[in-house]
PDB file of N, CA and C in Angstrom:
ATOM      1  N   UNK A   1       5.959   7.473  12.744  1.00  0.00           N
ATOM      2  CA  UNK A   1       6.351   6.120  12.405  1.00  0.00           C
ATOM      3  C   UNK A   1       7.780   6.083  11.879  1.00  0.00           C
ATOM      4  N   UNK A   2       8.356   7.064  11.245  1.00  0.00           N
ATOM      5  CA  UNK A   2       9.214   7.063  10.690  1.00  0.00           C
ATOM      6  C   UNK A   2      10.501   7.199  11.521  1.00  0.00           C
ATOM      7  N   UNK A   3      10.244   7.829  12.492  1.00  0.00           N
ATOM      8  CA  UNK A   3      11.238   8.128  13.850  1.00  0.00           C
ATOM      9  C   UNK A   3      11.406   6.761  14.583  1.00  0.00           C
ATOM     10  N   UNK A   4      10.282   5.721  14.852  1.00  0.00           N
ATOM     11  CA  UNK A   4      10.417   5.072  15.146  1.00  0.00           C
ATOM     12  C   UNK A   4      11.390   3.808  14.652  1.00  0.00           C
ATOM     13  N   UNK A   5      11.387   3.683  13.242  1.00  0.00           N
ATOM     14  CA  UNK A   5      11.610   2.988  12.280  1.00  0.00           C
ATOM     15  C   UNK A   5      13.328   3.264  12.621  1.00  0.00           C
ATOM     16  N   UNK A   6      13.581   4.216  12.243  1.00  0.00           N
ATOM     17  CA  UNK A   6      15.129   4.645  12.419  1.00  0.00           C
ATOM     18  C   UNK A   6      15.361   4.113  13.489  1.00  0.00           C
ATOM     19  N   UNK A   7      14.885   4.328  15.086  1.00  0.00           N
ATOM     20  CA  UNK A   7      15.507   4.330  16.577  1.00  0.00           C
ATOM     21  C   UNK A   7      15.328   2.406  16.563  1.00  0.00           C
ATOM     22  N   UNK A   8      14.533   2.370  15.621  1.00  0.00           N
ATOM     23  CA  UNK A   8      14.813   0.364  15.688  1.00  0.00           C
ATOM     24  C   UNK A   8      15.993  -0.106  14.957  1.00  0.00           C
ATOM     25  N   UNK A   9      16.237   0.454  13.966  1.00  0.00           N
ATOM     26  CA  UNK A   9      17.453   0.664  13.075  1.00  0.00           C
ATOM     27  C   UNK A   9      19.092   0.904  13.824  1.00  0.00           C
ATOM     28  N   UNK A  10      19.098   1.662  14.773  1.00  0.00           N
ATOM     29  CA  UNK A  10      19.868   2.151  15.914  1.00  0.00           C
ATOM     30  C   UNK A  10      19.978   1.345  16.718  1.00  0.00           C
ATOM     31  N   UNK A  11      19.144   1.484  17.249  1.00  0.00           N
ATOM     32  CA  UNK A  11      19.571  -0.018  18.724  1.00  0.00           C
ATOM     33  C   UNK A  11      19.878  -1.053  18.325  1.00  0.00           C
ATOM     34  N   UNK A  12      19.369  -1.676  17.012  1.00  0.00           N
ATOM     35  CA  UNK A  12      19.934  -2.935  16.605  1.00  0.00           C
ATOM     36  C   UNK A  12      21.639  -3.164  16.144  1.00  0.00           C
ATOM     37  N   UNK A  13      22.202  -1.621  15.432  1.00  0.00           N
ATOM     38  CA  UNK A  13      23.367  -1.683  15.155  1.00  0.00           C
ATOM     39  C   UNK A  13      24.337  -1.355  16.176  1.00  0.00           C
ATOM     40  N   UNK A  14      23.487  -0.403  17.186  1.00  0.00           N
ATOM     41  CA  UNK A  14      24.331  -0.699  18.942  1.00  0.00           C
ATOM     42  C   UNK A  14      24.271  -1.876  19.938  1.00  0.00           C
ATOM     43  N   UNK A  15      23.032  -2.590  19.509  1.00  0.00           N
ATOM     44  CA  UNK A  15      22.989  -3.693  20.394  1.00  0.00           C
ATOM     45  C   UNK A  15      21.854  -3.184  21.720  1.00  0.00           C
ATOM     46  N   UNK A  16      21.402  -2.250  21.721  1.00  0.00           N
ATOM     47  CA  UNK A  16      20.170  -2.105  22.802  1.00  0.00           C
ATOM     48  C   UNK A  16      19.349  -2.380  22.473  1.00  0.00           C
ATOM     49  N   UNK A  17      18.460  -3.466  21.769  1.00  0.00           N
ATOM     50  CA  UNK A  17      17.491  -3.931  21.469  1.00  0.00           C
ATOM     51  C   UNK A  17      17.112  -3.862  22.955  1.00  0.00           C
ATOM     52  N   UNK A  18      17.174  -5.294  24.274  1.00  0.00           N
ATOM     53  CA  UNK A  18      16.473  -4.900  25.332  1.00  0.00           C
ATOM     54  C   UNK A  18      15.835  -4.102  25.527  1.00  0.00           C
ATOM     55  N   UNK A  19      16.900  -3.239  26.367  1.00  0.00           N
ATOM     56  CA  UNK A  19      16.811  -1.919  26.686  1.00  0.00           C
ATOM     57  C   UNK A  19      15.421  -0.801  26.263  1.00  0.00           C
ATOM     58  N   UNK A  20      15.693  -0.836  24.604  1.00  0.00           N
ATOM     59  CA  UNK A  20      14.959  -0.720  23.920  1.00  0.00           C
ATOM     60  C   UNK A  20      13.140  -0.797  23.970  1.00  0.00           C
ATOM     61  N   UNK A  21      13.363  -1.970  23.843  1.00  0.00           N
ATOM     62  CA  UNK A  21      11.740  -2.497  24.196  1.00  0.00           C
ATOM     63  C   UNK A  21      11.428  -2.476  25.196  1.00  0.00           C
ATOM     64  N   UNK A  22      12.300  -2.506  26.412  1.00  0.00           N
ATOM     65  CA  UNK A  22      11.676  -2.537  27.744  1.00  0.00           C
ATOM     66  C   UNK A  22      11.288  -1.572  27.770  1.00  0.00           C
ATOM     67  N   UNK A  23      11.549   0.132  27.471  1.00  0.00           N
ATOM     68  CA  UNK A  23      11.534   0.888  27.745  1.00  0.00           C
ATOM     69  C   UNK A  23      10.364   1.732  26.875  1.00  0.00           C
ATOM     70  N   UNK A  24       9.975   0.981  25.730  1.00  0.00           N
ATOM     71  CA  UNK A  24       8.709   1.403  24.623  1.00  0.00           C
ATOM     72  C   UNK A  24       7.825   0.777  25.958  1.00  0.00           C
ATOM     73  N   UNK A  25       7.516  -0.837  26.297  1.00  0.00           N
ATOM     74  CA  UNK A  25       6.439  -0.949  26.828  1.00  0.00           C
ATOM     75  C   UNK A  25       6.215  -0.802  27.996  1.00  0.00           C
ATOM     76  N   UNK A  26       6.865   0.213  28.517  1.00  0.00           N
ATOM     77  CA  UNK A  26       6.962   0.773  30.163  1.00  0.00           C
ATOM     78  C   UNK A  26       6.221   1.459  30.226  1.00  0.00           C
ATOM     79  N   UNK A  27       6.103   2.586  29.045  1.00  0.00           N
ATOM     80  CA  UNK A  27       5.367   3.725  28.571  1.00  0.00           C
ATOM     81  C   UNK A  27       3.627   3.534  29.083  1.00  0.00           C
ATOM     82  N   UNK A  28       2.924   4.080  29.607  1.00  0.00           N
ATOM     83  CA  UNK A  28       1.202   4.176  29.547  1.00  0.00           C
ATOM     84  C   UNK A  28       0.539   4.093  28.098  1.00  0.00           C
ATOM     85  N   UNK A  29       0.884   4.879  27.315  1.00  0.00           N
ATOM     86  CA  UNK A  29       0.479   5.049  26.454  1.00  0.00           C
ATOM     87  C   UNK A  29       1.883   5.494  25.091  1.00  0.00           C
ATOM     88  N   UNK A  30       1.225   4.937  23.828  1.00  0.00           N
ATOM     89  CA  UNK A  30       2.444   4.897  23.063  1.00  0.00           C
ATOM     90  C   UNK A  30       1.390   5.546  21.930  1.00  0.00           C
ATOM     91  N   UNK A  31       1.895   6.533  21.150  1.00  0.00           N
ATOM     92  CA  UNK A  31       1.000   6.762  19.731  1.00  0.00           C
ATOM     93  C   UNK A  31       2.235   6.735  18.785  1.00  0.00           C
ATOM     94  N   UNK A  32       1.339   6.317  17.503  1.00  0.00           N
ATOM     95  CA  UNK A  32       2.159   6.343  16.944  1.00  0.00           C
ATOM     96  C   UNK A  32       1.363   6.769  15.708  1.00  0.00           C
ATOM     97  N   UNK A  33       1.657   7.816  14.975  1.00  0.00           N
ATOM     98  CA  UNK A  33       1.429   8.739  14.352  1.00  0.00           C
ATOM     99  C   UNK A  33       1.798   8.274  12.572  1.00  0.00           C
ATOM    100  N   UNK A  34       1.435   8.812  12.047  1.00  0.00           N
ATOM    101  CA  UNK A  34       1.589   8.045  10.224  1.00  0.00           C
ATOM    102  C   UNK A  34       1.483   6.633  10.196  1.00  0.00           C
ATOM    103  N   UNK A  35       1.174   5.932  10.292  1.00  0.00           N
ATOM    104  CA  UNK A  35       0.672   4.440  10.212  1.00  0.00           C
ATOM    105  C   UNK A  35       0.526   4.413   9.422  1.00  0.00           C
ATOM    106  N   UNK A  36       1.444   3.358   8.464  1.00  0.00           N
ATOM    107  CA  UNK A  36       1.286   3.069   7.150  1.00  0.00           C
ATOM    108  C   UNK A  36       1.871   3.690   6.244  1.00  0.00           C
ATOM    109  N   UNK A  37       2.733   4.619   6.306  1.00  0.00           N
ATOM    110  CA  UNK A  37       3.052   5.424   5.250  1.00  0.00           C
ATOM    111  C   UNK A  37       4.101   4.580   5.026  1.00  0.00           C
ATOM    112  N   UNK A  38       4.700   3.818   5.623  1.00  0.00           N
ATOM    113  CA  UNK A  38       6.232   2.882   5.194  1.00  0.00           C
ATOM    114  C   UNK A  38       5.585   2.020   5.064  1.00  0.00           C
ATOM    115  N   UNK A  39       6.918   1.097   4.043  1.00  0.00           N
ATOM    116  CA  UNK A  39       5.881  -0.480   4.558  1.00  0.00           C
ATOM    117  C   UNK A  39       7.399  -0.865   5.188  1.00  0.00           C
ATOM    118  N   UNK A  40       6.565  -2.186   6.197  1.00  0.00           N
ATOM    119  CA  UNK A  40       7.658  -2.813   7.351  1.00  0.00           C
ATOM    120  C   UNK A  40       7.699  -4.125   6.363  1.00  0.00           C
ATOM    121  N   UNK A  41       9.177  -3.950   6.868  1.00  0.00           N
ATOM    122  CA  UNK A  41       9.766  -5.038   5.535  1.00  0.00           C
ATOM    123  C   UNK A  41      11.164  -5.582   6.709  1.00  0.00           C
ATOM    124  N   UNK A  42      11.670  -6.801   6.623  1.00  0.00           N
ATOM    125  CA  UNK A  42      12.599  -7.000   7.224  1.00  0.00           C
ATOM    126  C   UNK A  42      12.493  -7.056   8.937  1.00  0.00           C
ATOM    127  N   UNK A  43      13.729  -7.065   9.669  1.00  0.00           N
ATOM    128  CA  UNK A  43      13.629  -6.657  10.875  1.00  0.00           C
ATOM    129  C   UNK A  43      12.384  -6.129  11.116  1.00  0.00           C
ATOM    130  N   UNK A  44      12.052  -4.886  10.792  1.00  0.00           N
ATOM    131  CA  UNK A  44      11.376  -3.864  11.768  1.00  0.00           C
ATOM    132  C   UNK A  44      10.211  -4.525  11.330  1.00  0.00           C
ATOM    133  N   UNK A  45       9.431  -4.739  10.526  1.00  0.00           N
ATOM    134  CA  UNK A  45       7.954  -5.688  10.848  1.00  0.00           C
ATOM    135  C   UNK A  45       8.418  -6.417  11.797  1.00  0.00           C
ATOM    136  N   UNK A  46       9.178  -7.641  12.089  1.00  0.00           N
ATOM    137  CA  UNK A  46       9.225  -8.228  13.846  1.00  0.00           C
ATOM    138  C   UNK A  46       9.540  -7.453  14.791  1.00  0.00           C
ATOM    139  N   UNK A  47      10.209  -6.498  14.711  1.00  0.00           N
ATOM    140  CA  UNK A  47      10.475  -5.514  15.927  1.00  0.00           C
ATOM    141  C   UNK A  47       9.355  -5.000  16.309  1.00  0.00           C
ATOM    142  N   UNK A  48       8.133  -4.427  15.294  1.00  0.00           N
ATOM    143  CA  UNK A  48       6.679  -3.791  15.295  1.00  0.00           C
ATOM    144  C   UNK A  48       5.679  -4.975  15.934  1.00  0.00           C
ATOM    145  N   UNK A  49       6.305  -6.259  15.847  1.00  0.00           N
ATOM    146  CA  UNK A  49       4.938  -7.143  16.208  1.00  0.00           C
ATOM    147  C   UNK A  49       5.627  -7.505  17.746  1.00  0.00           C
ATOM    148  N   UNK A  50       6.870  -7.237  18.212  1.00  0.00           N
ATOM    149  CA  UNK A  50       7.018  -7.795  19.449  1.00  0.00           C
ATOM    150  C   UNK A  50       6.989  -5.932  19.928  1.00  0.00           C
ATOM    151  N   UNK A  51       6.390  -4.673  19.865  1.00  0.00           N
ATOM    152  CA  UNK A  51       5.982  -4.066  20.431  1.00  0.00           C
ATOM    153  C   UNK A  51       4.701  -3.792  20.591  1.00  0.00           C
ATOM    154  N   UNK A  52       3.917  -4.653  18.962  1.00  0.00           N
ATOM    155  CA  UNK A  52       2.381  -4.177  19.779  1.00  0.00           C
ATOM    156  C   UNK A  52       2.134  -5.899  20.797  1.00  0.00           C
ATOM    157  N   UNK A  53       3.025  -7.031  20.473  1.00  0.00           N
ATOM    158  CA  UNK A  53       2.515  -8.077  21.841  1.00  0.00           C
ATOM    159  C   UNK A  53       2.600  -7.700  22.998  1.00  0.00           C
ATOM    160  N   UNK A  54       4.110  -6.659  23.202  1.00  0.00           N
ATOM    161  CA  UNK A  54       4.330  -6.633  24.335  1.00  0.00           C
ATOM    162  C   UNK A  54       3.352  -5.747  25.110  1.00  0.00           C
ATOM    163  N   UNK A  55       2.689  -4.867  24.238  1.00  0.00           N
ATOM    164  CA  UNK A  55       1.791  -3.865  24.807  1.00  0.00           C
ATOM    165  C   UNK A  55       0.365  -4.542  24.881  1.00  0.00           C
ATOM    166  N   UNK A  56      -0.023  -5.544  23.815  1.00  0.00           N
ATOM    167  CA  UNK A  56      -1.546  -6.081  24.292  1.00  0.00           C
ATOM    168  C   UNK A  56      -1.961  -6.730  25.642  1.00  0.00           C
ATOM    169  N   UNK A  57      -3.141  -5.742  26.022  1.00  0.00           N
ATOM    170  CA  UNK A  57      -3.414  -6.267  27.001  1.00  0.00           C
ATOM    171  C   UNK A  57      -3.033  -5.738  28.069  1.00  0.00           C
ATOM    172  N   UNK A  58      -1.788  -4.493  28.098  1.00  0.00           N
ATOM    173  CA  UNK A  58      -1.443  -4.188  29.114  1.00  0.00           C
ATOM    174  C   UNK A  58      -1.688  -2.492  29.383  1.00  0.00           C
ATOM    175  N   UNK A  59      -1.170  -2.019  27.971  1.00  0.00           N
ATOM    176  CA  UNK A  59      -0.330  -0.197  27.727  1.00  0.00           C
ATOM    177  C   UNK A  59      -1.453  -0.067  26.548  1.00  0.00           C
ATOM    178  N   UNK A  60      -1.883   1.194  26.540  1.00  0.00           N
ATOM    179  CA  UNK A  60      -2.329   1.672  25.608  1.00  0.00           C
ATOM    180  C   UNK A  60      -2.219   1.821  24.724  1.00  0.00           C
ATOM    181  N   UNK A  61      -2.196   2.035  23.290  1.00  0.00           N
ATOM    182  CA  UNK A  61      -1.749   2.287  21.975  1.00  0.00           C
ATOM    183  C   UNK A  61      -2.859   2.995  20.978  1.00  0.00           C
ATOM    184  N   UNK A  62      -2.008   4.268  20.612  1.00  0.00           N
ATOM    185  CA  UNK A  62      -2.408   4.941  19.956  1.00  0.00           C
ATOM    186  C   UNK A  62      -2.293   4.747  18.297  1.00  0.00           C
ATOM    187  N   UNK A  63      -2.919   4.422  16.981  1.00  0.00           N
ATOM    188  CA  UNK A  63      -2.292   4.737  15.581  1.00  0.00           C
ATOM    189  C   UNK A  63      -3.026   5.309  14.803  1.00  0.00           C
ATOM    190  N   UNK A  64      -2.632   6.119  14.483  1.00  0.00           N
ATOM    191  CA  UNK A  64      -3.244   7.241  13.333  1.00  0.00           C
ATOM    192  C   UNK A  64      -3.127   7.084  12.204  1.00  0.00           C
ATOM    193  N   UNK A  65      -3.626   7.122  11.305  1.00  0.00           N
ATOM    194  CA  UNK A  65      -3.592   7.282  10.370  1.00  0.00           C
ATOM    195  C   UNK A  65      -4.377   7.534   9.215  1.00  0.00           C
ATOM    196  N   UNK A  66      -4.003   7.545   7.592  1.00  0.00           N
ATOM    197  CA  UNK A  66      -4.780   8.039   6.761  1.00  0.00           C
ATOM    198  C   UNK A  66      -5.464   7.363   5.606  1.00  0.00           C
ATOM    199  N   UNK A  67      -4.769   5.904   6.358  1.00  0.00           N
ATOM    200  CA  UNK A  67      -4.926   4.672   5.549  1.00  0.00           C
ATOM    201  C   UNK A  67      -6.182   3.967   5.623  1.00  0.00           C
ATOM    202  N   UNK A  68      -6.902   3.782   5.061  1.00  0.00           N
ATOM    203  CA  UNK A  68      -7.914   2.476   5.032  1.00  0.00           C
ATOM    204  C   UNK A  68      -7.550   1.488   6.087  1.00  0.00           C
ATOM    205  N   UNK A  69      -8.429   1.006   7.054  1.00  0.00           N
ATOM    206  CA  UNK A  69      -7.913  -0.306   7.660  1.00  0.00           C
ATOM    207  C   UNK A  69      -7.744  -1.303   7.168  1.00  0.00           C
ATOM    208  N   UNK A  70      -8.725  -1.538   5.932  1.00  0.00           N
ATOM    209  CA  UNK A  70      -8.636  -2.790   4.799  1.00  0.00           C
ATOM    210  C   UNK A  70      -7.455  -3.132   4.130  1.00  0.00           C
ATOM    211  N   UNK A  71      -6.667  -1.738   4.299  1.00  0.00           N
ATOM    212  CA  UNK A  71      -5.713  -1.734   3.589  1.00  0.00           C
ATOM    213  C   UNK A  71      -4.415  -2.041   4.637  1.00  0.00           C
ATOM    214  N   UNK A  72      -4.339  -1.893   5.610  1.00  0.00           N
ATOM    215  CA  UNK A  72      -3.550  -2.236   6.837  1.00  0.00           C
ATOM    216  C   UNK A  72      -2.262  -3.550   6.552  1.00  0.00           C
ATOM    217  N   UNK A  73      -2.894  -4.561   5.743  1.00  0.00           N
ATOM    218  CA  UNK A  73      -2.369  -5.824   6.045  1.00  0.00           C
ATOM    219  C   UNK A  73      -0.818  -5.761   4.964  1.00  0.00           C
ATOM    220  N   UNK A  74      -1.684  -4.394   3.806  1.00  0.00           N
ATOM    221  CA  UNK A  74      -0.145  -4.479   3.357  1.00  0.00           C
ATOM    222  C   UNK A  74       0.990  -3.996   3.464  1.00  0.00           C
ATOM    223  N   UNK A  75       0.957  -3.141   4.324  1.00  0.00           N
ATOM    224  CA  UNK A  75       2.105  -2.313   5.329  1.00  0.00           C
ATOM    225  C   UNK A  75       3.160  -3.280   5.314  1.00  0.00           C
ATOM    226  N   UNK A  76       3.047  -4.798   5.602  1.00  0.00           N
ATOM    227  CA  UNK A  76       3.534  -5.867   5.738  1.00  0.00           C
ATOM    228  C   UNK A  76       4.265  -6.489   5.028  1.00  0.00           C
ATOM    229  N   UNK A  77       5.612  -6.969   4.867  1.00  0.00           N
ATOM    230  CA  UNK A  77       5.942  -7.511   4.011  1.00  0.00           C
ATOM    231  C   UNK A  77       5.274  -9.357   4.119  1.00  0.00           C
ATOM    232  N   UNK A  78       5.132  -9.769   5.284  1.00  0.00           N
ATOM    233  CA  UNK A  78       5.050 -10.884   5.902  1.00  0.00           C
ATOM    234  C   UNK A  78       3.137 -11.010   6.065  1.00  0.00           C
ATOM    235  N   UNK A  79       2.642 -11.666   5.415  1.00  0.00           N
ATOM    236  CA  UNK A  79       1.033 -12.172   5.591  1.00  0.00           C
ATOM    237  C   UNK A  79       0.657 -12.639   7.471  1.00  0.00           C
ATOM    238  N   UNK A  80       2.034 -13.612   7.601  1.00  0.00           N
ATOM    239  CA  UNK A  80       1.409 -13.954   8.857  1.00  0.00           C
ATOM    240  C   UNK A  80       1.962 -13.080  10.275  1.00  0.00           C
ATOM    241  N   UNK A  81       2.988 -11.734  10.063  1.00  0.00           N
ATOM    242  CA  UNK A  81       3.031 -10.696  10.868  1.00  0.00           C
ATOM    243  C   UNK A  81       1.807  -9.623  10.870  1.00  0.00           C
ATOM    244  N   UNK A  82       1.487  -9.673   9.386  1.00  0.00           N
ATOM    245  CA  UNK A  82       0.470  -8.513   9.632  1.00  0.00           C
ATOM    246  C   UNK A  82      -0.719  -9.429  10.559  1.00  0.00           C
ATOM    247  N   UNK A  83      -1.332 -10.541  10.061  1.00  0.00           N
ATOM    248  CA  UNK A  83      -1.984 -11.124  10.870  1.00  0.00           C
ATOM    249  C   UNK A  83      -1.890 -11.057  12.031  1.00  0.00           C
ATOM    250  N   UNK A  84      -0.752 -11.396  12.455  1.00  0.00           N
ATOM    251  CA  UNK A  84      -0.392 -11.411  14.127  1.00  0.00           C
ATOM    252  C   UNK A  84      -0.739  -9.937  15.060  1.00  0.00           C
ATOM    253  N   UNK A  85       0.068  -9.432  14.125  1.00  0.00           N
ATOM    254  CA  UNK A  85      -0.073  -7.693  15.017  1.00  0.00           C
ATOM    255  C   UNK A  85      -1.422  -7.197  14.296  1.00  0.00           C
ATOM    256  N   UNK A  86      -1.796  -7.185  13.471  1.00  0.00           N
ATOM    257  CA  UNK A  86      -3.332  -6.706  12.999  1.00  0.00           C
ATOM    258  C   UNK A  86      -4.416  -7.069  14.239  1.00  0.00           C
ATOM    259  N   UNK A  87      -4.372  -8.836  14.583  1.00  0.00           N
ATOM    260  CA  UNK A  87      -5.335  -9.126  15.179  1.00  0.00           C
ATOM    261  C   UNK A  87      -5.375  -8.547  16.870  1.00  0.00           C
ATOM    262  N   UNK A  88      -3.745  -8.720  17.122  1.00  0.00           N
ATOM    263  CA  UNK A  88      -3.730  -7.656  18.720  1.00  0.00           C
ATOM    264  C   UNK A  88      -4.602  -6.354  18.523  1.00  0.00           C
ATOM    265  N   UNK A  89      -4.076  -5.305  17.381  1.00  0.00           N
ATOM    266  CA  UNK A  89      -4.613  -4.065  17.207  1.00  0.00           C
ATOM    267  C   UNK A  89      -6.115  -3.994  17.401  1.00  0.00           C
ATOM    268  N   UNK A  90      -6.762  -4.919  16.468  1.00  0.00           N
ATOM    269  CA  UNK A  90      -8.001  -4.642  16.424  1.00  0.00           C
ATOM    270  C   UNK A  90      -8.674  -5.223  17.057  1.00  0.00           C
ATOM    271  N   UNK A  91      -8.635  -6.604  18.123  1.00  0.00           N
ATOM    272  CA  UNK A  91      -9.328  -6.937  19.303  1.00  0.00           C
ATOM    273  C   UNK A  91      -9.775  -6.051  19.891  1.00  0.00           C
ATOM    274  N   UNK A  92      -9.056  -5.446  20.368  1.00  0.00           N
ATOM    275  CA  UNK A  92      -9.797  -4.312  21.733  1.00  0.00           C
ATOM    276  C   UNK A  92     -10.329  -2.500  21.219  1.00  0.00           C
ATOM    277  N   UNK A  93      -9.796  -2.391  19.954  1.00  0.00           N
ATOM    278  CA  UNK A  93      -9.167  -1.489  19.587  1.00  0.00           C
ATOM    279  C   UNK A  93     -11.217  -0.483  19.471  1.00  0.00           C
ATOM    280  N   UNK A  94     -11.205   0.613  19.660  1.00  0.00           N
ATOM    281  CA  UNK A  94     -11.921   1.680  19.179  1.00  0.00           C
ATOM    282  C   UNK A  94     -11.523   2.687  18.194  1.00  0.00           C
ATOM    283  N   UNK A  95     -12.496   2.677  17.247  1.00  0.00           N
ATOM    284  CA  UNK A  95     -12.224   3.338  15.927  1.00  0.00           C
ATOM    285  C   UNK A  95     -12.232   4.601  15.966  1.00  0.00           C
ATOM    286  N   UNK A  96     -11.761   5.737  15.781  1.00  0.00           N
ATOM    287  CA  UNK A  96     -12.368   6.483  15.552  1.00  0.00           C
ATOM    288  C   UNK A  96     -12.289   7.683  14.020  1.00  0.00           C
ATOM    289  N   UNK A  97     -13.414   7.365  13.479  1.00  0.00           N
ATOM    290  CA  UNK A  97     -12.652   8.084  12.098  1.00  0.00           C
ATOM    291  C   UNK A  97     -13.267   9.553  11.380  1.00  0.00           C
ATOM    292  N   UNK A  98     -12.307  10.343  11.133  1.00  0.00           N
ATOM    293  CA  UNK A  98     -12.541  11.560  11.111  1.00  0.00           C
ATOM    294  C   UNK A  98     -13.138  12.020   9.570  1.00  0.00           C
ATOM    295  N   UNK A  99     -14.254  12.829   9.668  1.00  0.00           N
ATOM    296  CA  UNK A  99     -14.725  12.978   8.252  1.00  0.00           C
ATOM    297  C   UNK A  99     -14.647  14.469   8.173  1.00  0.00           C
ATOM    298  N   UNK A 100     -14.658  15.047   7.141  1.00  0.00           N
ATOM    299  CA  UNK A 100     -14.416  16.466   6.411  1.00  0.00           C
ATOM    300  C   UNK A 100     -13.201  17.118   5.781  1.00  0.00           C
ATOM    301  N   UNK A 101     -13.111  18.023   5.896  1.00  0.00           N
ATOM    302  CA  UNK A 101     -12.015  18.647   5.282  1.00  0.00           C
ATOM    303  C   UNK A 101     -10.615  18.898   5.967  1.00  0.00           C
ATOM    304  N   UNK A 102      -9.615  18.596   5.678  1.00  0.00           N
ATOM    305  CA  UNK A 102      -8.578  18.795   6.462  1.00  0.00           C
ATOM    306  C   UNK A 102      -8.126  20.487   6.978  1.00  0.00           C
ATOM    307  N   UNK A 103      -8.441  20.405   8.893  1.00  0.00           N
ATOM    308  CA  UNK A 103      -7.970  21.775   9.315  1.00  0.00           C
ATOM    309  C   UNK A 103      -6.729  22.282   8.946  1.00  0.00           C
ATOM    310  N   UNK A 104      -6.209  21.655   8.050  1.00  0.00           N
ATOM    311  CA  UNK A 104      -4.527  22.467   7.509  1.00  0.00           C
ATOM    312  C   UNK A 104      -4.717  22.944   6.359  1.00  0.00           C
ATOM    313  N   UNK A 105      -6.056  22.917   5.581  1.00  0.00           N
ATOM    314  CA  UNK A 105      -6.418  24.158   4.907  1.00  0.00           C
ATOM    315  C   UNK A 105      -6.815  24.996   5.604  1.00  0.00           C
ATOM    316  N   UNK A 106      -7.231  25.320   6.576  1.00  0.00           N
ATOM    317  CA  UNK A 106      -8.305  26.410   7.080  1.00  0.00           C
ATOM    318  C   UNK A 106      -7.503  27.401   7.562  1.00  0.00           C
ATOM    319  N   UNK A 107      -6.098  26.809   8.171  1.00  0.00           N
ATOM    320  CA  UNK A 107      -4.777  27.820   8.774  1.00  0.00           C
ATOM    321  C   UNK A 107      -3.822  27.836   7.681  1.00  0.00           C
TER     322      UNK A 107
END
């Protein structure tokens, strides 16, 4: 998430926004890994809700994370972005959630 966050940060101060997005929702499948560990504040919460629209319904999407879903909405600085992109996410979305001990003790 955090990689992502920056490369939205970038294109906006070069001006490839387009470019940009065309080229996230071209993708089959998009994951996106730490979910939630930032919160989207500014720009990049709208940059985040016009990549999961552009993908509902069409491209796959992957998000991981370690967060509560309940807790999801406050990632957000904006009530009615998290709404917006929350409700794409979780329409179609399959859960899947992992229980036990984390394999990065075991190695």
């Amino acid at each position: 998430m955090n990689m992502l966050i920056e490369n939205l940060k970038l294109v906006h101060l070069e001006g490839r926004e387009t470019n940009f997005f065309r080229k996230i929702s071209s993708h089959d499948l998009l994951v996106i890994d730490d979910w939630g560990m930032v919160k989207l504040e500014g720009q990049t919460q709208h940059d985040f809700e016009q990549i999961i629209d552009d993908r509902y319904n069409r491209k796959a999407t992957i998000l991981a994370s370690q967060l509560p879903i309940a807790d999801w909405y406050s990632v957000f600085q904006s009530e009615l972005i998290a709404e917006a992109c929350l409700d794409r996410i979780v329409h179609k979305a399959l859960k899947y959630q992992l229980s036990g001990e984390s394999l990065r003790k075991k190695y």
